[in-house]
Protein backbone atom coordinates (compact mmCIF):
# COMPACT_ATOMS: atom_id res chain seq x y z
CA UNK A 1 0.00 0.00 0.00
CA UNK A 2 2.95 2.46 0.74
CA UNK A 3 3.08 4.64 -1.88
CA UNK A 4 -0.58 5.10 -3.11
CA UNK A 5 -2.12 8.29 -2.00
CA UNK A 6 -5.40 7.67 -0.19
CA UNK A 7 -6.85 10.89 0.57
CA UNK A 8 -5.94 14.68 -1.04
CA UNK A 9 -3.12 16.58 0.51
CA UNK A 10 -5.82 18.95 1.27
CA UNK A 11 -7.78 16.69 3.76
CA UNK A 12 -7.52 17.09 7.30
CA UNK A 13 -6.50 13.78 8.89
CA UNK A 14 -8.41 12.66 12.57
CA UNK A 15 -6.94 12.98 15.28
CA UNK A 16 -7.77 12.85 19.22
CA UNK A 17 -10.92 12.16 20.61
CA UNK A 18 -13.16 9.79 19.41
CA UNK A 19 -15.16 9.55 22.80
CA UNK A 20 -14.65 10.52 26.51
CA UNK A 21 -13.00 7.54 27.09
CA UNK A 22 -10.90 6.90 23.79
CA UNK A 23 -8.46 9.18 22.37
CA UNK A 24 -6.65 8.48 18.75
CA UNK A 25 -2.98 8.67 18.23
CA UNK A 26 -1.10 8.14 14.94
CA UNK A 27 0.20 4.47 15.21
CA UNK A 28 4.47 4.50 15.09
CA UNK A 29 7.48 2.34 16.05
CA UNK A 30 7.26 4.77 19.13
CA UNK A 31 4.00 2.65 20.65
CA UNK A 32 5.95 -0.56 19.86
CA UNK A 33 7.03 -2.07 23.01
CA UNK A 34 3.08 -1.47 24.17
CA UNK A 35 1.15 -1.91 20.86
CA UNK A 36 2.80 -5.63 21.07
CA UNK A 37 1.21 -6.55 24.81
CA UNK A 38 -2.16 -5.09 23.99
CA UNK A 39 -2.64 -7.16 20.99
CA UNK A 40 0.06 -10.47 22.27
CA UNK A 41 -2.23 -10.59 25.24
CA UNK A 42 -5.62 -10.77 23.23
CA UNK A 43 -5.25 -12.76 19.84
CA UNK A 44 -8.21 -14.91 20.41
CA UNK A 45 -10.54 -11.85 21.34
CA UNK A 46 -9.45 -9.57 18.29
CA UNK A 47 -9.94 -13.38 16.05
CA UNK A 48 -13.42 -12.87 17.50
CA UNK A 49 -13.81 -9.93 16.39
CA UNK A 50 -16.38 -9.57 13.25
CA UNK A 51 -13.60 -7.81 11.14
CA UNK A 52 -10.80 -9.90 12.04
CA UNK A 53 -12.55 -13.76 11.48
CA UNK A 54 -10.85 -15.82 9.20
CA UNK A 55 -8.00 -13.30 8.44
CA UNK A 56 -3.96 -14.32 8.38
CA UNK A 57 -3.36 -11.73 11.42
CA UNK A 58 -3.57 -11.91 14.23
CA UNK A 59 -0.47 -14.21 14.24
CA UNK A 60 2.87 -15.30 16.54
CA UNK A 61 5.46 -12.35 15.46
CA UNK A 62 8.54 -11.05 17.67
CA UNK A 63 8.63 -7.90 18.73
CA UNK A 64 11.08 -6.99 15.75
CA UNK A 65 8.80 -8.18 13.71
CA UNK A 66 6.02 -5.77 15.27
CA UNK A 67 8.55 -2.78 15.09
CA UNK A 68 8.55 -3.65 11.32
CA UNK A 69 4.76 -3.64 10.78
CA UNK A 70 4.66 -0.45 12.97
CA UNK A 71 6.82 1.59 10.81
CA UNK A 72 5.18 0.39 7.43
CA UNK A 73 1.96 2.01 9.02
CA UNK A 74 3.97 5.26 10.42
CA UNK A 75 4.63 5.66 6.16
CA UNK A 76 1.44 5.01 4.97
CA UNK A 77 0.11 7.58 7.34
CA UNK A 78 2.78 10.38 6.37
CA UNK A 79 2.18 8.94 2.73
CA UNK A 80 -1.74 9.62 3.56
CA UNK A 81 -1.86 5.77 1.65
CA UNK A 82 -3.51 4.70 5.04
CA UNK A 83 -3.83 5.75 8.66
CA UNK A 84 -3.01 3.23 11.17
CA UNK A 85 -4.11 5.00 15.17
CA UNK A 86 -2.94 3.24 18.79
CA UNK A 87 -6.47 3.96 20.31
CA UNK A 88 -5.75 4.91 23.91
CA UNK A 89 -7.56 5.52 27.81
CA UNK A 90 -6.71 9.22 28.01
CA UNK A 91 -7.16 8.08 32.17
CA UNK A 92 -3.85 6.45 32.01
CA UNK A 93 -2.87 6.40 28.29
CA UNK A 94 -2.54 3.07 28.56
CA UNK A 95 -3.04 1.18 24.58
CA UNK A 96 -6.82 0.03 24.48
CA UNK A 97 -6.79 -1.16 20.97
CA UNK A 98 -5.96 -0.05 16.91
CA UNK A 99 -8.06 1.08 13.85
CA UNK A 100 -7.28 0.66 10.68
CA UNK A 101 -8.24 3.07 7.53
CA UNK A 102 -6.86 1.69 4.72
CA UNK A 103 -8.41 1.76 0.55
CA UNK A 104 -11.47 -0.55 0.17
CA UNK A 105 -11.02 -3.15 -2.06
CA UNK A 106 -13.95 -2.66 -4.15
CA UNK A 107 -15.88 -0.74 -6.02
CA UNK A 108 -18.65 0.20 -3.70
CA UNK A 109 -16.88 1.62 -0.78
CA UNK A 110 -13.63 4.16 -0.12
CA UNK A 111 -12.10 2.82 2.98
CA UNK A 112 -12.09 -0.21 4.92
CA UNK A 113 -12.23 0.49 8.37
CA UNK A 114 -11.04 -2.23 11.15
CA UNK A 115 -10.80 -1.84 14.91
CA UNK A 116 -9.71 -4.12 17.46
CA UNK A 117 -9.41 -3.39 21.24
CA UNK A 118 -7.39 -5.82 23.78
CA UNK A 119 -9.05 -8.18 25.55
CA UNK A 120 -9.16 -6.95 29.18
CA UNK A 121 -10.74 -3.75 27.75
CA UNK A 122 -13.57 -5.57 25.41
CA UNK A 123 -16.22 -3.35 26.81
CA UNK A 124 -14.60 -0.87 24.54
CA UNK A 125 -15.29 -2.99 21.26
CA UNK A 126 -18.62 -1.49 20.50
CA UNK A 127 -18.15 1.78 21.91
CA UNK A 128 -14.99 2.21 19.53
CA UNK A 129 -16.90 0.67 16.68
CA UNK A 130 -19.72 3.25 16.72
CA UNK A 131 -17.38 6.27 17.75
CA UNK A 132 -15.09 5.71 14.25
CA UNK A 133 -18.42 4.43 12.42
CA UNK A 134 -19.97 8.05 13.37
C-alpha cells in the first residue's frame, strides 16, 4: 500500500478524541514495546472480532517483527496511503486497541475500516466501533 495516496493533501487527517474515554494517536514504532502486549495478550478476542474472522493476522510475530509492521503504518500515514491509530484511555494512556483506515477493495466503498481493542478492555469494542463508524 505504501506509496498510493489515499486521501488529497488537502484533507484534514483525525486525530484525538473519538469519545470521553478513547483518544486516537497516529500508530508509530514509538507505541511498539506497548502496541505488542495489547494485541500479544488478546489474539483470540481480536480473532473474535467480526472484522478480524478468518484473516492471516492476528499471528505469533517477535517484537522486531512488530517494530517492522509499525513503521510500514507510520509511512502510509505520512504517505496519507492509510492511517493506522494506537487507540488509547486518556485516564492512564494506557493502549486500548488499533483502527485501521486503509483503501477498500472494491468498487462500492472508499475505505475499509477495522478496529480491534485488547481483551481486558472488550467493553470498549462497540463503543470504539460506533465512535469511528460516526
Amino acid at each position: 500500500m505504501t506509496g498510493t495516496l489515499f486521501v488529497p493533501a488537502s484533507f484534514d487527517v483525525p486525530r484525538g478524541p473519538v469519545t470521553g474515554r478513547l483518544v486516537l494517536a497516529p500508530l508509530g514504532p514509538d507505541h511498539n514495546d506497548a502496541d505488542y502486549a495489547a494485541w500479544t495478550s488478546s489474539i483470540e478476542h481480536i480473532r473474535a472480532t467480526p472484522c478480524f474472522a478468518g484473516r492471516s493476522w492476528p499471528r505469533e510475530m517477535s517484537l522486531q517483527e512488530n517494530l517492522d509492521d509499525l513503521e510500514a503504518h507510520a509511512r502510509d500515514f505520512g504517505e496519507r496511503a492509510g492511517f493506522t491509530y494506537t487507540v488509547l484511555d486518556p485516564a492512564d494512556i494506557e493502549i486500548v486497541g488499533c483502527v485501521y483506515i486503509y483503501p477498500a477493495r472494491d468498487d462500492h466503498h472508499d475505505a475499509r475500516v477495522s478496529s480491534w481493542v485488547r481483551a481486558t478492555r472488550a467493553e470498549l469494542d462497540v463503543p470504539l466501533w460506533q465512535a469511528v463508524s460516526d
